[in-house]
Protein backbone atom coordinates (compact mmCIF):
# COMPACT_ATOMS: atom_id res chain seq x y z
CA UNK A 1 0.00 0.00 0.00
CA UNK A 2 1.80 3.25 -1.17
CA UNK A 3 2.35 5.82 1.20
CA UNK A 4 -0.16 8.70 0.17
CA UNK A 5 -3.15 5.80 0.54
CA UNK A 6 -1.93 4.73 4.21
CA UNK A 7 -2.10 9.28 4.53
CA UNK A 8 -5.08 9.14 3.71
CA UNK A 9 -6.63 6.61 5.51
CA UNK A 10 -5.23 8.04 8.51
CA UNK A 11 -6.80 11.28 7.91
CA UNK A 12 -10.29 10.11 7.53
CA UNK A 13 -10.02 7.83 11.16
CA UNK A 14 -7.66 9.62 12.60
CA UNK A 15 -10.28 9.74 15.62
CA UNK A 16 -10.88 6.26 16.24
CA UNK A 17 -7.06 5.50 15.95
CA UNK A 18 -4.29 5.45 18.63
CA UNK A 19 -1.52 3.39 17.82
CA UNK A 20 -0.35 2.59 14.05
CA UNK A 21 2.07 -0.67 13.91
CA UNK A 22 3.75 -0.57 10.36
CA UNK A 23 6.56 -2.81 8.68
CA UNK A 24 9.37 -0.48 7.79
CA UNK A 25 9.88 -2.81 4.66
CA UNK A 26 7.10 -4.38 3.12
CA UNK A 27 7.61 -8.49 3.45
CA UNK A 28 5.51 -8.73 0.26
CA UNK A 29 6.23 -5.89 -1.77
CA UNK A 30 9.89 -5.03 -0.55
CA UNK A 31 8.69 -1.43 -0.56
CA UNK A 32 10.27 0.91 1.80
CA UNK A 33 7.53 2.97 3.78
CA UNK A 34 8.30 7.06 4.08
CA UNK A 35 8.55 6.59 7.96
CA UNK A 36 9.56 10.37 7.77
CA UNK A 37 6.33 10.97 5.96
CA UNK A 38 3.99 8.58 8.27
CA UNK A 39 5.75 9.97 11.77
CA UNK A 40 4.73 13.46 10.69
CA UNK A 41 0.99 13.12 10.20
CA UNK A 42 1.16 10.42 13.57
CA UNK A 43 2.51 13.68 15.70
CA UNK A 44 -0.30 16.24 14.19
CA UNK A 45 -3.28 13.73 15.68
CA UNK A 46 -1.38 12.54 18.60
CA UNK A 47 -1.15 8.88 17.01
CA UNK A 48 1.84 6.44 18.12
CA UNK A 49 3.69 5.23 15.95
CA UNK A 50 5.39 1.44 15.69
CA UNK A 51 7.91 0.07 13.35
CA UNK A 52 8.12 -3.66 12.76
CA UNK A 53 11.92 -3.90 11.66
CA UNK A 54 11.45 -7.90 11.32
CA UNK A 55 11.50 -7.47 7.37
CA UNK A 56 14.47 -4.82 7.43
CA UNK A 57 16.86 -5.35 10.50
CA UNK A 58 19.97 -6.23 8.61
CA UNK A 59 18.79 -5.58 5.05
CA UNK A 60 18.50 -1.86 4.89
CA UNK A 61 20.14 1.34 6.84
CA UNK A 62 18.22 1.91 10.04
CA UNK A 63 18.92 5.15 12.25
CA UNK A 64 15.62 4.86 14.66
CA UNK A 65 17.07 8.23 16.37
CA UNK A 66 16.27 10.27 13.06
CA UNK A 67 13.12 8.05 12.30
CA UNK A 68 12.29 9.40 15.58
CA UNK A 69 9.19 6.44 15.60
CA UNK A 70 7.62 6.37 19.34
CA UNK A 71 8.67 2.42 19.20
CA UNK A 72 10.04 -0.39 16.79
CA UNK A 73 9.99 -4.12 17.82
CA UNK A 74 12.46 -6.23 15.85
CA UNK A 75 13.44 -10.37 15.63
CA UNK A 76 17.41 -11.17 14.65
CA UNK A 77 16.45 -14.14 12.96
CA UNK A 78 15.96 -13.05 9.44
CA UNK A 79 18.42 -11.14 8.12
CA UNK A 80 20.62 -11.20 10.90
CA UNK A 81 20.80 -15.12 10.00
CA UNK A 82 20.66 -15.76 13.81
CA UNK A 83 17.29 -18.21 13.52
CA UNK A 84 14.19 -18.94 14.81
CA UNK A 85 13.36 -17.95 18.66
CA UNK A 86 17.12 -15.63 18.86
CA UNK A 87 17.45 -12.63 20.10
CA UNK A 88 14.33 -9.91 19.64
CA UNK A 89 14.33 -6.77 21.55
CA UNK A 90 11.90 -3.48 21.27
CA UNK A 91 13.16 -0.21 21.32
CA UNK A 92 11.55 2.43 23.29
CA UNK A 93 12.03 6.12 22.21
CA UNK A 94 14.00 7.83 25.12
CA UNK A 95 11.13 10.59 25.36
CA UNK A 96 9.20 7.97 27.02
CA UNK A 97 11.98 6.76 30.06
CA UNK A 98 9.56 8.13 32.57
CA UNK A 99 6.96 5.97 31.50
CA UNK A 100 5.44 3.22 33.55
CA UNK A 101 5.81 0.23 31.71
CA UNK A 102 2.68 -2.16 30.68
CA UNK A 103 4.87 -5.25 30.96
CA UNK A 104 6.10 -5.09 34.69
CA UNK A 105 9.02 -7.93 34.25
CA UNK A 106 11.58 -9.20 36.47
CA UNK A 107 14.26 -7.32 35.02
CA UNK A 108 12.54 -4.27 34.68
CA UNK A 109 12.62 -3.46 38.53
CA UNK A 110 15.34 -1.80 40.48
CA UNK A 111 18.24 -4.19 40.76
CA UNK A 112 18.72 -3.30 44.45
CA UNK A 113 15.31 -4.94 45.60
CA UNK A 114 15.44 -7.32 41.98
CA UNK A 115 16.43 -10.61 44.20
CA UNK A 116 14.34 -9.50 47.11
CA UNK A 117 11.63 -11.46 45.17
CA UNK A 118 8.66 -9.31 46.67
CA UNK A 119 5.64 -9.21 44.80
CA UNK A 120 5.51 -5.15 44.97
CA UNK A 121 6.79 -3.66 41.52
CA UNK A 122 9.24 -1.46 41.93
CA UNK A 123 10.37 0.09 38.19
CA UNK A 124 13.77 0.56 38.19
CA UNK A 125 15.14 4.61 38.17
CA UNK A 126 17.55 3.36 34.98
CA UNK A 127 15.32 5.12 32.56
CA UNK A 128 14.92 2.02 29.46
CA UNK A 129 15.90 -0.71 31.29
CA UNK A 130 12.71 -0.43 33.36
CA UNK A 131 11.04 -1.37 29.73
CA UNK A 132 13.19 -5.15 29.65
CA UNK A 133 11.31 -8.14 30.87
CA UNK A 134 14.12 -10.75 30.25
CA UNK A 135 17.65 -11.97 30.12
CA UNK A 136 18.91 -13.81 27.01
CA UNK A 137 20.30 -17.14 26.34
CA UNK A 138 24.05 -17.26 25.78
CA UNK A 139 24.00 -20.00 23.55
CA UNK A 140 21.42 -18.00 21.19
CA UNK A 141 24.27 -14.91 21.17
CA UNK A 142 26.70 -17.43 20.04
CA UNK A 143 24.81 -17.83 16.78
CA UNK A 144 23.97 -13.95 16.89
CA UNK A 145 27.65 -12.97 17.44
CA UNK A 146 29.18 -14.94 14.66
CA UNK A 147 26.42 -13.75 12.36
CA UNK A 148 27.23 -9.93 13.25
CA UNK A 149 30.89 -10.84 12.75
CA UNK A 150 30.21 -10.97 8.62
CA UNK A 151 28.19 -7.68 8.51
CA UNK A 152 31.21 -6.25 10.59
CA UNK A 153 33.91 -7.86 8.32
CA UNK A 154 31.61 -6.64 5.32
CA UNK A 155 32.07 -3.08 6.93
CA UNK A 156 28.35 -2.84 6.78
């Protein structure tokens, strides 16, 4: 769906909608949305705006700092050649690291009462990290690591 026809959609519902969750590449078409374009009209009606980078992380350029998107979720297993259930991760614009998060994991409370195990949340004061709800598998960044070695060989 080109660009101008997702604009314009927008515009006519922009009352009933909230949250817009958008591929940055198209999985079918390979097209490469106008993020710059989309985050614009998102910030006039107060719309938040999500980037699925499963389709893109590794394939294309991504700066997520001058997309400036309110959040982007992403998987390493596709392009990053790192397989099925590796490493995925969500990135959380820093304008929001005095939000309360909605998923209230273990690792997203303050590391001083963390192995208190109490069943009182208490978000931890590190800004982000109050947004990460688990640890990772070392054996998965194994097959991560020596996939990022190629791209960084590549000079990519």
């Amino acid at each position: 769906m080109a660009i101008n026809n997702i604009l314009k959609i927008i515009d006519e519902h922009k009352d009933s909608i909230s949250i817009i969750a958008l591929s940055l590449v198209s999985s079918h078409f390979s097209h490469y949305y106008d993020v710059i374009k989309l985050r614009e009209i998102c910030k006039q009606y107060q719309i938040y705006l999500f980037i699925d980078l499963a389709h893109s992380l590794g394939a294309v350029p991504i700066n997520l700092t001058e997309l400036d998107v309110d959040a982007a979720y992403m998987s390493s297993s596709k392009y990053l050649n790192s397989g099925p259930g590796c490493v995925g991760a969500i990135y959380i614009n820093p304008r929001y690291k005095n939000v309360r998060p909605g998923l209230r994991g273990w690792f997203g409370t303050d590391r001083k009462v963390l192995t208190m195990q109490e069943l009182k949340y208490s978000p931890s004061n590190e800004g982000l990290k109050r947004f990460q709800i688990s640890g990772y598998d070392p054996i998965q960044l194994v097959r991560f690591d020596a996939s990022l070695s190629y791209f960084v060989e590549a000079k990519m």
